[in-house]
N, C-alpha and C. Protein backbone atom coordinates (compact mmCIF):
# COMPACT_ATOMS: atom_id res chain seq x y z
N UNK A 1 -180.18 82.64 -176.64
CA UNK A 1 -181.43 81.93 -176.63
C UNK A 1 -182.30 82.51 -175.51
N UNK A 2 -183.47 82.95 -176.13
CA UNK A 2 -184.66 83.68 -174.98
C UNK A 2 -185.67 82.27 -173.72
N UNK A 3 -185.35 82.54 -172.95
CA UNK A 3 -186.12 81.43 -171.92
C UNK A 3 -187.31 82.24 -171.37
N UNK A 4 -188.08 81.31 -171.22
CA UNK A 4 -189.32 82.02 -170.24
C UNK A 4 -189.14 81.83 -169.01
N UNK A 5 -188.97 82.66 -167.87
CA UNK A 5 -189.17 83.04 -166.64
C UNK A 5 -190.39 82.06 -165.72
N UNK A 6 -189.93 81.58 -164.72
CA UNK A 6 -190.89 80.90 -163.62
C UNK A 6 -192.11 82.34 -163.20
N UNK A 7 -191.87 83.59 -163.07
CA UNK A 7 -192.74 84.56 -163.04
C UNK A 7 -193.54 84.47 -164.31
N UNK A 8 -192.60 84.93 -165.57
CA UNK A 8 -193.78 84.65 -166.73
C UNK A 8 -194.81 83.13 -166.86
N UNK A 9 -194.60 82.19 -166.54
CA UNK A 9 -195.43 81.30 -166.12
C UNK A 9 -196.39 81.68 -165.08
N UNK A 10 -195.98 81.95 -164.05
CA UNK A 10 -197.39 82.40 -163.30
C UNK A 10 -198.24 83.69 -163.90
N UNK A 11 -197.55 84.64 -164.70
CA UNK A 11 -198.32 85.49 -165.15
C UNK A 11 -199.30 85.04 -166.06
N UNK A 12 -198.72 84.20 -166.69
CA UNK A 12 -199.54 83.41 -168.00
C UNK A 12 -200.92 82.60 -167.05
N UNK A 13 -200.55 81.98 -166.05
CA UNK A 13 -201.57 80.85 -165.33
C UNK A 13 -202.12 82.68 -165.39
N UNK A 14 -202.06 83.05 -164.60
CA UNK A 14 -202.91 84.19 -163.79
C UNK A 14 -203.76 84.71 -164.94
N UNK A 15 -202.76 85.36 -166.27
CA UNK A 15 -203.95 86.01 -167.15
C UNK A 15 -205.03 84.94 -167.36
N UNK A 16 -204.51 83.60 -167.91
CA UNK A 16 -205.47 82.99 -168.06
C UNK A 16 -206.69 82.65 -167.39
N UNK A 17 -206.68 82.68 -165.94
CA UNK A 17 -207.44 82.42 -164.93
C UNK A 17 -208.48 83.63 -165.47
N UNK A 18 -207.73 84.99 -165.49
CA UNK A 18 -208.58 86.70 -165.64
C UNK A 18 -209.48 85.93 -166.76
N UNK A 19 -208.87 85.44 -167.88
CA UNK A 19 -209.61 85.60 -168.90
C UNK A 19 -210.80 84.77 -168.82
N UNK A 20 -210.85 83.42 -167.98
CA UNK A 20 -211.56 82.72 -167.73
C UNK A 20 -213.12 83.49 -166.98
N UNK A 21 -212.55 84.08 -166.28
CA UNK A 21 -213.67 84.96 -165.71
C UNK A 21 -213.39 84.26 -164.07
N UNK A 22 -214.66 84.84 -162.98
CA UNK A 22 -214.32 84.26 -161.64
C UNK A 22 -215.64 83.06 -162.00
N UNK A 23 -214.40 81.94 -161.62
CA UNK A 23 -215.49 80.63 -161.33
C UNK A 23 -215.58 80.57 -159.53
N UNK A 24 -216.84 79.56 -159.98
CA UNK A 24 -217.24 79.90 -158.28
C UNK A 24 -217.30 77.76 -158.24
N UNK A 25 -217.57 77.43 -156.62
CA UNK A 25 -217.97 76.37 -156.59
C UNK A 25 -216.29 76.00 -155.63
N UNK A 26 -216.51 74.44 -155.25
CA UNK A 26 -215.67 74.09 -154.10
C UNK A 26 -215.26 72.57 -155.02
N UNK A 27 -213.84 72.80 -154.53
CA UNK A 27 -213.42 70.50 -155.22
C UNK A 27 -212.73 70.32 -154.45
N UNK A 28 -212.51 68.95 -154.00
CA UNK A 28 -211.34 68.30 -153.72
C UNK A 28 -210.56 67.60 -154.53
N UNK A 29 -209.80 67.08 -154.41
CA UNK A 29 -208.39 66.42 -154.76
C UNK A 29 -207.97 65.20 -154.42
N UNK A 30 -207.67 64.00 -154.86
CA UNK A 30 -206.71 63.42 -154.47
C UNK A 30 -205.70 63.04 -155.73
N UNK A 31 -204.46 62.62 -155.55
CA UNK A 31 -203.77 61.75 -156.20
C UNK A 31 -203.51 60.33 -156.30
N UNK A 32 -204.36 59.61 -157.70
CA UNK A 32 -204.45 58.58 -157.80
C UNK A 32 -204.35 58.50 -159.36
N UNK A 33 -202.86 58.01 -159.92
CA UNK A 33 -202.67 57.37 -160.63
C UNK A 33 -201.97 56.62 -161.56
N UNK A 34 -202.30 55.78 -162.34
CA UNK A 34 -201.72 54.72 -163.27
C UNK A 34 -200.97 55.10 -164.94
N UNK A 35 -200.29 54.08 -164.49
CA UNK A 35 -199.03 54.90 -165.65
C UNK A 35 -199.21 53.36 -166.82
N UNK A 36 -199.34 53.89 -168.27
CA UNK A 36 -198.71 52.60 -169.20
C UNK A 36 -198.00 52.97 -170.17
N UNK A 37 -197.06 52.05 -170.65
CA UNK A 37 -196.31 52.41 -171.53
C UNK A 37 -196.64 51.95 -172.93
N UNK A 38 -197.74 52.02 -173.25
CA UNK A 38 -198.49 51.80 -174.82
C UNK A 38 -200.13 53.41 -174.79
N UNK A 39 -200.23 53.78 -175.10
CA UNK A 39 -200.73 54.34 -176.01
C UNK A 39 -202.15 53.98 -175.82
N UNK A 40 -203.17 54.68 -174.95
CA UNK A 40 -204.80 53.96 -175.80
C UNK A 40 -205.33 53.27 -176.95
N UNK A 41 -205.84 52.60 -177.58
CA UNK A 41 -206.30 51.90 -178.58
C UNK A 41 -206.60 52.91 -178.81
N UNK A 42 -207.67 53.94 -179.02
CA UNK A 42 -208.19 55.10 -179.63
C UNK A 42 -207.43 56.06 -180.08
N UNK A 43 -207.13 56.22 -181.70
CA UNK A 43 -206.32 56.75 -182.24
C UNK A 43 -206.95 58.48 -182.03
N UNK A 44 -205.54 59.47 -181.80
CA UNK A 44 -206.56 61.12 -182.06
C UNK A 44 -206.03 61.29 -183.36
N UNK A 45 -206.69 62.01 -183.77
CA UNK A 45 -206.70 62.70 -185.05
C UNK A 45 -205.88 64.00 -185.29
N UNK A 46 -205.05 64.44 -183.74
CA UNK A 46 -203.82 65.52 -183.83
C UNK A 46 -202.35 64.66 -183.54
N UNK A 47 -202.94 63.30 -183.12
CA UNK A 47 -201.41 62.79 -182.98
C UNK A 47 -200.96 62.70 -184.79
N UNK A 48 -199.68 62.63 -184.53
CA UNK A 48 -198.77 62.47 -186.24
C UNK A 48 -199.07 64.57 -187.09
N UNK A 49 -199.91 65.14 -186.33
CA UNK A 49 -200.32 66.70 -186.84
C UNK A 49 -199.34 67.08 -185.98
N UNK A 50 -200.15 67.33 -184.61
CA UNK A 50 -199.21 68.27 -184.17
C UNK A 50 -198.29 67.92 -182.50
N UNK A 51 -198.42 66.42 -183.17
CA UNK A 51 -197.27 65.23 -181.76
C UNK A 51 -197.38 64.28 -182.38
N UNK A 52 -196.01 63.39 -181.99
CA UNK A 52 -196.13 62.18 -182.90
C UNK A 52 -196.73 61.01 -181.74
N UNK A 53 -196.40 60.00 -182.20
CA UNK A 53 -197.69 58.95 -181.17
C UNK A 53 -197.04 59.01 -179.88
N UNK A 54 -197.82 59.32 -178.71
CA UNK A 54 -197.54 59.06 -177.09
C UNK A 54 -196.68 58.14 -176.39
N UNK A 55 -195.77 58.10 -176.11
CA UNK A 55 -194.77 57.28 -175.81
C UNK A 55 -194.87 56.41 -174.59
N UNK A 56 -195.58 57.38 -174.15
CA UNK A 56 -196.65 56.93 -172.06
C UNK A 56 -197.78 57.37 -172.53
N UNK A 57 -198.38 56.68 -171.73
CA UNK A 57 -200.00 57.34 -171.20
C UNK A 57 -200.34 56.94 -169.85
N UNK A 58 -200.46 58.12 -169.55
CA UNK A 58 -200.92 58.44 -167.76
C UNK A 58 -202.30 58.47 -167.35
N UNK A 59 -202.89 58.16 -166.81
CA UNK A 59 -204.01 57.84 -166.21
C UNK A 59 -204.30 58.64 -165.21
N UNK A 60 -204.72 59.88 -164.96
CA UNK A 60 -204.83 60.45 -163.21
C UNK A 60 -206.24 60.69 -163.46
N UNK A 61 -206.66 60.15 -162.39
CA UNK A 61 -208.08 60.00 -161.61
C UNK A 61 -207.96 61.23 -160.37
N UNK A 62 -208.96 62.08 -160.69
CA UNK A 62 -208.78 63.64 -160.08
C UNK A 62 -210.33 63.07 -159.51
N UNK A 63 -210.50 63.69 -158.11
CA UNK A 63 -211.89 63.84 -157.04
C UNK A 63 -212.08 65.24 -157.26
N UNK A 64 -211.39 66.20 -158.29
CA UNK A 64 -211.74 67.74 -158.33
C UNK A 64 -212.98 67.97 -159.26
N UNK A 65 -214.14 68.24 -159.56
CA UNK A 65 -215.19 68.58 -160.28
C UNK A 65 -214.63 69.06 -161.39
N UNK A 66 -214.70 68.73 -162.39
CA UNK A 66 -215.33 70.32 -163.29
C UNK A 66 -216.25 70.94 -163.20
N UNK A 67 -215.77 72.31 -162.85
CA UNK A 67 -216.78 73.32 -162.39
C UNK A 67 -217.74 73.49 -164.24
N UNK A 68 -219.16 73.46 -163.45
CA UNK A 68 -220.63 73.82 -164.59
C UNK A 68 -220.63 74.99 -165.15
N UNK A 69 -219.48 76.04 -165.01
CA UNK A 69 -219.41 77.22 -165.91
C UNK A 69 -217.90 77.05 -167.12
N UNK A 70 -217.75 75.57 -166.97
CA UNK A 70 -216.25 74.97 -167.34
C UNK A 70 -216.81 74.49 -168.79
N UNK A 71 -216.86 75.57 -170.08
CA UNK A 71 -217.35 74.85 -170.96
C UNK A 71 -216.25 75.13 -172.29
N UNK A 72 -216.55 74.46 -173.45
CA UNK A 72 -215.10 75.33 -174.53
C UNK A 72 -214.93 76.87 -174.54
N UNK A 73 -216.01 77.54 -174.30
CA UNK A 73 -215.47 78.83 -174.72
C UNK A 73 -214.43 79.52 -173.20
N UNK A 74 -214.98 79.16 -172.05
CA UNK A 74 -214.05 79.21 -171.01
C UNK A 74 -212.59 78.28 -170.97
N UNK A 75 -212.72 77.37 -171.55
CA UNK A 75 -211.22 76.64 -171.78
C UNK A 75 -210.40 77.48 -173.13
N UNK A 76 -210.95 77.99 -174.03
CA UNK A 76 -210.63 78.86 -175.75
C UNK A 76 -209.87 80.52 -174.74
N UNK A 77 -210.87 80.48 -173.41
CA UNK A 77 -210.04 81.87 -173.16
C UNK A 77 -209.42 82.01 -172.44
N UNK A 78 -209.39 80.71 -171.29
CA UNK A 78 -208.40 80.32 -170.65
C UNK A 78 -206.96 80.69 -171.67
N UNK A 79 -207.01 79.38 -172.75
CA UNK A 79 -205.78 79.09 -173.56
C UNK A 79 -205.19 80.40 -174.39
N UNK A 80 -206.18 81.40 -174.38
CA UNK A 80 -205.66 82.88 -174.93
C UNK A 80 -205.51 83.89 -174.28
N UNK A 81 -205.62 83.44 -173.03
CA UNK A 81 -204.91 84.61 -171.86
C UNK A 81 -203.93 84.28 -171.42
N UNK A 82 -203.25 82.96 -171.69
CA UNK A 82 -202.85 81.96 -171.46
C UNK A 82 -201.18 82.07 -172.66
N UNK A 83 -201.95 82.15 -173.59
CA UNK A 83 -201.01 82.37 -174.62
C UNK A 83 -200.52 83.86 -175.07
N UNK A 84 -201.23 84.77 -175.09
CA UNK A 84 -201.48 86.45 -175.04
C UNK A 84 -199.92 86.78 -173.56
N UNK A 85 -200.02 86.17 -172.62
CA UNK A 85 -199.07 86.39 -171.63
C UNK A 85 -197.90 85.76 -172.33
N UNK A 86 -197.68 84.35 -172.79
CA UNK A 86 -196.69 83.68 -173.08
C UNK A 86 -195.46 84.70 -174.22
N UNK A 87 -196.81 85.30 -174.56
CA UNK A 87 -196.36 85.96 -175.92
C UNK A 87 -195.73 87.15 -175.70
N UNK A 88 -196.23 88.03 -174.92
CA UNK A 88 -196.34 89.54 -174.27
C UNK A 88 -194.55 89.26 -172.97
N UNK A 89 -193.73 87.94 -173.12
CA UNK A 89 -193.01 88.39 -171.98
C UNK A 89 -191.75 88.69 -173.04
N UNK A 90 -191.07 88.80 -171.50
CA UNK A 90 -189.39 89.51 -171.97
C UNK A 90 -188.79 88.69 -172.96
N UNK A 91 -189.31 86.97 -172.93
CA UNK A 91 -188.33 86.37 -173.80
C UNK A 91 -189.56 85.35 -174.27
N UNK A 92 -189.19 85.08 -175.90
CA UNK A 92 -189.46 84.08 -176.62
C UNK A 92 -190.25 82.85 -175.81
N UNK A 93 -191.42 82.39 -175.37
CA UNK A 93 -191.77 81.23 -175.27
C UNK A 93 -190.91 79.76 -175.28
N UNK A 94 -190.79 78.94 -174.69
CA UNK A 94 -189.98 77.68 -174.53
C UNK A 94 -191.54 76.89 -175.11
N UNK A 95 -192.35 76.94 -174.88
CA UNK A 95 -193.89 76.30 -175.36
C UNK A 95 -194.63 76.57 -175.52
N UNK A 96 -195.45 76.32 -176.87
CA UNK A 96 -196.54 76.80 -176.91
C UNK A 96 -197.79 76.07 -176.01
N UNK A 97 -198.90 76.79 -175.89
CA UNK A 97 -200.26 75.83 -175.28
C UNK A 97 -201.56 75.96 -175.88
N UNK A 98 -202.02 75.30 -176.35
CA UNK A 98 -203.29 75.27 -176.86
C UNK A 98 -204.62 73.88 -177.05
N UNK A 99 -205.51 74.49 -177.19
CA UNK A 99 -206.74 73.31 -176.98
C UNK A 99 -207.54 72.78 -178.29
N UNK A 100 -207.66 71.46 -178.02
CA UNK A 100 -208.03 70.77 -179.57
C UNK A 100 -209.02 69.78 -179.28
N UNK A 101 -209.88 69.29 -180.10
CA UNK A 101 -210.83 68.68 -179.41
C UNK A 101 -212.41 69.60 -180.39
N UNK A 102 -213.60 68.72 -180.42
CA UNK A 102 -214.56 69.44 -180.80
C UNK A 102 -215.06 70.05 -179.35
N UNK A 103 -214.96 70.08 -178.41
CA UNK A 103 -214.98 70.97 -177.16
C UNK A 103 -213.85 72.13 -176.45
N UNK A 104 -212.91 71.65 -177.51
CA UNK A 104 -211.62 72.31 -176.71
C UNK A 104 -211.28 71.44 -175.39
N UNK A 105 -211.50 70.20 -175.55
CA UNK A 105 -210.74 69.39 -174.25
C UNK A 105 -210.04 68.97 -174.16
N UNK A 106 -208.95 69.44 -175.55
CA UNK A 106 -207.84 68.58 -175.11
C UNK A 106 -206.73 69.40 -175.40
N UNK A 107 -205.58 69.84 -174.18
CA UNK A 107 -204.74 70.19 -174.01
C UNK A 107 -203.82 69.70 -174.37
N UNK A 108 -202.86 70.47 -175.00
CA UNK A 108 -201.53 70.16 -176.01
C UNK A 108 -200.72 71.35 -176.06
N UNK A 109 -199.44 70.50 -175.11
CA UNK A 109 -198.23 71.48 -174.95
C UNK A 109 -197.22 70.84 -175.51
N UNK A 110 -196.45 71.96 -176.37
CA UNK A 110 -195.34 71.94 -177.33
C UNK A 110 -194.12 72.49 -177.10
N UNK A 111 -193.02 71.94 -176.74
CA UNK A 111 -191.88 72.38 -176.86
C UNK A 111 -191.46 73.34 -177.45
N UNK A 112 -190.85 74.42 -178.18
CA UNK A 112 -190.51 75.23 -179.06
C UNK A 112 -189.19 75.26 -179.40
N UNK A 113 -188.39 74.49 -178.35
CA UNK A 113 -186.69 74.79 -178.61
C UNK A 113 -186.75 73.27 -178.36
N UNK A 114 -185.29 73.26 -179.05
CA UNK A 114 -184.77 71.62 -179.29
C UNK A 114 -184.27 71.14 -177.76
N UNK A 115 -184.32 70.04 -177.58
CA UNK A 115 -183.14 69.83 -177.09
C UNK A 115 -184.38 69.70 -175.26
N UNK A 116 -185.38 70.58 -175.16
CA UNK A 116 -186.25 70.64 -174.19
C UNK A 116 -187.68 69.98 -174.42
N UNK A 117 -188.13 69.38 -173.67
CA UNK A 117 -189.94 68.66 -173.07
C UNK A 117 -189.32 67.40 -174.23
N UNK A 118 -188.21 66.57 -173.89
CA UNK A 118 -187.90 65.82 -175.28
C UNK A 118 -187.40 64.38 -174.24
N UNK A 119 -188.07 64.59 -173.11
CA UNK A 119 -187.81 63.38 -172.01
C UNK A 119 -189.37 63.08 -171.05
N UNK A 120 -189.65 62.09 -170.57
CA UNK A 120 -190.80 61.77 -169.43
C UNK A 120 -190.13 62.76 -168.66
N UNK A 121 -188.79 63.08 -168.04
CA UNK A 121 -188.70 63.60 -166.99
C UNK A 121 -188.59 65.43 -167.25
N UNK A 122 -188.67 65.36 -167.85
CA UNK A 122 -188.57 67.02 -168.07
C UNK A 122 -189.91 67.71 -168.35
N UNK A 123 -190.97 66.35 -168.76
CA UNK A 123 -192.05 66.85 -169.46
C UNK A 123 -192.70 66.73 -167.69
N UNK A 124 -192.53 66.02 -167.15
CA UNK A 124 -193.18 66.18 -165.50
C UNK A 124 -192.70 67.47 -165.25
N UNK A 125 -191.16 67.91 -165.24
CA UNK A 125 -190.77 68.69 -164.43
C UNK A 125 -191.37 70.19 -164.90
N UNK A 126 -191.79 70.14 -166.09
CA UNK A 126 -192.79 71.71 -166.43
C UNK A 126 -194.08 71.25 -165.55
N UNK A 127 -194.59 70.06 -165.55
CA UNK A 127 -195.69 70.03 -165.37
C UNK A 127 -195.95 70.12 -164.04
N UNK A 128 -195.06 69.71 -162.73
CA UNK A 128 -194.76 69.98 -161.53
C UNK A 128 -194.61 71.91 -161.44
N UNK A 129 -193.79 72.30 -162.25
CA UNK A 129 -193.73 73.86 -162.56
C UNK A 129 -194.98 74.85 -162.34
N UNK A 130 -196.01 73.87 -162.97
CA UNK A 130 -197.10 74.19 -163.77
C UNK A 130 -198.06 74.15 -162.44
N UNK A 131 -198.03 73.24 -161.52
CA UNK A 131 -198.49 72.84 -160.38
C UNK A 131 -198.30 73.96 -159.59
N UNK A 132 -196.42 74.22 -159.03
CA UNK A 132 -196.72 75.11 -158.24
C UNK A 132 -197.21 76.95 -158.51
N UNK A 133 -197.41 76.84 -159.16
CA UNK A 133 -197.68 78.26 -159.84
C UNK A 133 -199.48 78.09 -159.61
N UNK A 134 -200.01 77.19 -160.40
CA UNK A 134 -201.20 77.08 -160.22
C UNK A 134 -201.53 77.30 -158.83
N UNK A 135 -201.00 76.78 -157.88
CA UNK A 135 -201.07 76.35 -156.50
C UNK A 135 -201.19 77.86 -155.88
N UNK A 136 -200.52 78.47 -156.28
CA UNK A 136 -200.32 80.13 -155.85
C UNK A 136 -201.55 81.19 -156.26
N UNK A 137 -202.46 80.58 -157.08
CA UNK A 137 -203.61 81.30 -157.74
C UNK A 137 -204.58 81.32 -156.66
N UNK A 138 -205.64 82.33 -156.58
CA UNK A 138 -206.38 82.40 -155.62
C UNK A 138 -207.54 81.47 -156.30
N UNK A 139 -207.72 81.42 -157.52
CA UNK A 139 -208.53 80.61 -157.76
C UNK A 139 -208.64 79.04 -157.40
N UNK A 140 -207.54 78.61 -157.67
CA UNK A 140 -206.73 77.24 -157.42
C UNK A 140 -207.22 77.00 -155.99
N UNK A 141 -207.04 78.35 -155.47
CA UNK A 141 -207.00 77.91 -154.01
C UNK A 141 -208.68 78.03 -153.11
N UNK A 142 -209.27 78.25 -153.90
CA UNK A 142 -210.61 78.61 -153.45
C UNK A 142 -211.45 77.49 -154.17
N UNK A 143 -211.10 76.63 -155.51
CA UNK A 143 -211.69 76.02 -155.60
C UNK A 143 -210.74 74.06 -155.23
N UNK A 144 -209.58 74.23 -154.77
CA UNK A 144 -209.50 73.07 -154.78
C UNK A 144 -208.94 72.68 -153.15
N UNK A 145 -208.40 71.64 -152.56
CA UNK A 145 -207.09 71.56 -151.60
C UNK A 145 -205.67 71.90 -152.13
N UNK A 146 -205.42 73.14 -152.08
CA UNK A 146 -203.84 73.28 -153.26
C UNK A 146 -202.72 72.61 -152.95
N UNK A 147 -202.44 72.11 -151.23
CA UNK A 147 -201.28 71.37 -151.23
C UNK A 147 -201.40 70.14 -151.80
N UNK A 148 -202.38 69.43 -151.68
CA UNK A 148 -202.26 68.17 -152.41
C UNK A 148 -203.16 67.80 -153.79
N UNK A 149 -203.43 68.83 -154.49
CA UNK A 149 -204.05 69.12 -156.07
C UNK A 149 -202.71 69.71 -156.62
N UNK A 150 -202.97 69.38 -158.31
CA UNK A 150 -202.06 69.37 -159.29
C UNK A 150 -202.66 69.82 -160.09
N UNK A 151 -201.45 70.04 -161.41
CA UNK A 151 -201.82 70.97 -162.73
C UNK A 151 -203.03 70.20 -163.45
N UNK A 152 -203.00 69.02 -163.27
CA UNK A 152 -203.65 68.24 -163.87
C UNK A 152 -205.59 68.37 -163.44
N UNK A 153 -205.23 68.52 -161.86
CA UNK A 153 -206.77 68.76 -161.03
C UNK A 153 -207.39 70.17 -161.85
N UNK A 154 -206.71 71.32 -161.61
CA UNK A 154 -206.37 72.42 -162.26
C UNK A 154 -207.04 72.15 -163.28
N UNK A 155 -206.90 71.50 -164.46
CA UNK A 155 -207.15 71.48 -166.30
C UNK A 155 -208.71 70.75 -165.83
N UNK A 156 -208.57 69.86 -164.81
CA UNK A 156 -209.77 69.00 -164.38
C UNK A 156 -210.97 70.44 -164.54
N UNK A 157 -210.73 71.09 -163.23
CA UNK A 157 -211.46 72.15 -162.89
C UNK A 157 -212.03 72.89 -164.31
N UNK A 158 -211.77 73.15 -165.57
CA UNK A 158 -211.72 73.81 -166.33
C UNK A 158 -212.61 72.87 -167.73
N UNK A 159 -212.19 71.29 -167.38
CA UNK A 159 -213.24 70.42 -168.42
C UNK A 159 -211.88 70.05 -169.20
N UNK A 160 -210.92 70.26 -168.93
CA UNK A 160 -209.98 69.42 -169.99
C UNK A 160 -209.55 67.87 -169.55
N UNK A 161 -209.69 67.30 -170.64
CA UNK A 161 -209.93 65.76 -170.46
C UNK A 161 -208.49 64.70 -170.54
N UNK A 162 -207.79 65.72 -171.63
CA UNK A 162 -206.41 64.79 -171.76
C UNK A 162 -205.40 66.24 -172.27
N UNK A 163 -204.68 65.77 -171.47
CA UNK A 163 -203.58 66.44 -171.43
C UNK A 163 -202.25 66.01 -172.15
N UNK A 164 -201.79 66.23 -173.48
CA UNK A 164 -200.33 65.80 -174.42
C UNK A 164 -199.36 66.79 -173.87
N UNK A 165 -198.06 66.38 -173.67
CA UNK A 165 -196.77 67.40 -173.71
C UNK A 165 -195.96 66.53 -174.71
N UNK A 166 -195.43 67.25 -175.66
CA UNK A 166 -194.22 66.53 -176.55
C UNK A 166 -192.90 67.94 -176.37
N UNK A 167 -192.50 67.39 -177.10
CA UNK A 167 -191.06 68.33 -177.90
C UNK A 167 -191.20 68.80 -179.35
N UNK A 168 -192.07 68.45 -179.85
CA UNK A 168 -192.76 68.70 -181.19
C UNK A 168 -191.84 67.85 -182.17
N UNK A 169 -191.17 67.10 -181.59
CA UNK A 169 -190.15 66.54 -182.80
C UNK A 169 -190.42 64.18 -182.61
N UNK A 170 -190.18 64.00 -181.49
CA UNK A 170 -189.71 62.53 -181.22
C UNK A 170 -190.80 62.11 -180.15
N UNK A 171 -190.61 62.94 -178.97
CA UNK A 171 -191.56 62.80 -177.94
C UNK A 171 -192.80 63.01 -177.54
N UNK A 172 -193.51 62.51 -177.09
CA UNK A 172 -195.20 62.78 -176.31
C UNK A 172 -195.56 61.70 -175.57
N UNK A 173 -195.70 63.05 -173.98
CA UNK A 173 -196.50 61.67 -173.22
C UNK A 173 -198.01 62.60 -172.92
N UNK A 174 -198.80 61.17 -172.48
CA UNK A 174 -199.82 61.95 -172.61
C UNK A 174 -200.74 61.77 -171.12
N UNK A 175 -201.70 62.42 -170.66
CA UNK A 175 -202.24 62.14 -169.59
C UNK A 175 -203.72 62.27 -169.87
N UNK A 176 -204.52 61.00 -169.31
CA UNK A 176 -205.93 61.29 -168.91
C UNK A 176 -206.36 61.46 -168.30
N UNK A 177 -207.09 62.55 -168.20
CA UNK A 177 -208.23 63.13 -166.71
C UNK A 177 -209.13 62.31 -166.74
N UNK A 178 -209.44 61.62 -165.28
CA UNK A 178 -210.42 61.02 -165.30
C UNK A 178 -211.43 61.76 -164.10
């Protein structure tokens, strides 16, 4: 079984950042937020497609901007420099990533192998993954506070609004940028 590499993850953040182009502008950060275990009233129209209904929904309230050059076609090339790396490494992808939404604002990460992103705690622990890698980007670090900003501030910076991780089979939790 092919795994993806903690390097191929940062390569992937990194192409994606390239593909994004250089954003400019300054954010801060804090961490603030609320966790429920039901689901928004507002049904999406990819849950039951391509995740079945949200099992959590997370609430994080980000003080990071979205930067004004942060629009779909910069999130479309984010997610294909993004995916172009995922694709291009030594081994098979563990997840896919891609953006849905009539803006491209909404981020949706997929498990690919059984058995993985098929828990709350595993689906943090990519997403903590996801953090420190981001954290290591010069971009990350020029536009946010990186020790105490997250993957989530990160997607903030870029205009993505809600963030799904499932297993593609049982699980999905989901997070809102606020």
């Amino acid at each position: 079984m092919r795994r993806l590499s903690r390097w191929s993850v940062a390569g992937a953040l990194a192409l994606g950042l390239s593909a994004v182009g250089i954003l400019s502008g300054t954010a801060t950060a804090q961490d603030n937020v609320s966790f429920s275990q039901e689901p928004a009233e507002e049904q999406s129209l990819h849950e039951g497609y391509y995740y079945p209904k949200p099992k959590t929904v997370e609430h994080y309230v980000s003080r990071t901007i979205t930067l004004g050059e942060s629009d779909k076609v910069r999130r479309q090339a984010f997610i294909i420099g993004m995916t172009k790396q995922l694709l291009d490494g030594k081994y098979a992808p563990s997840f896919a990533i891609f953006a849905k939404g009539g803006q491209s604002e909404k981020l949706i990460i997929v498990g690919m192998i059984d058995g993985q992103l098929n828990t709350i705690y595993r689906a943090r622990a990519l997403l903590a993954q996801l953090t420190a890698v981001a954290r290591s980007t010069p971009f990350f670090q020029q536009n946010t506070q990186p020790e105490e900003s997250t993957f989530f501030d990160f997607m903030k910076l870029l205009g993505f609004r809600q963030i799904t991780i499932t297993d593609g089979r049982d699980f999905a939790h989901q997070v809102i940028v606020d």
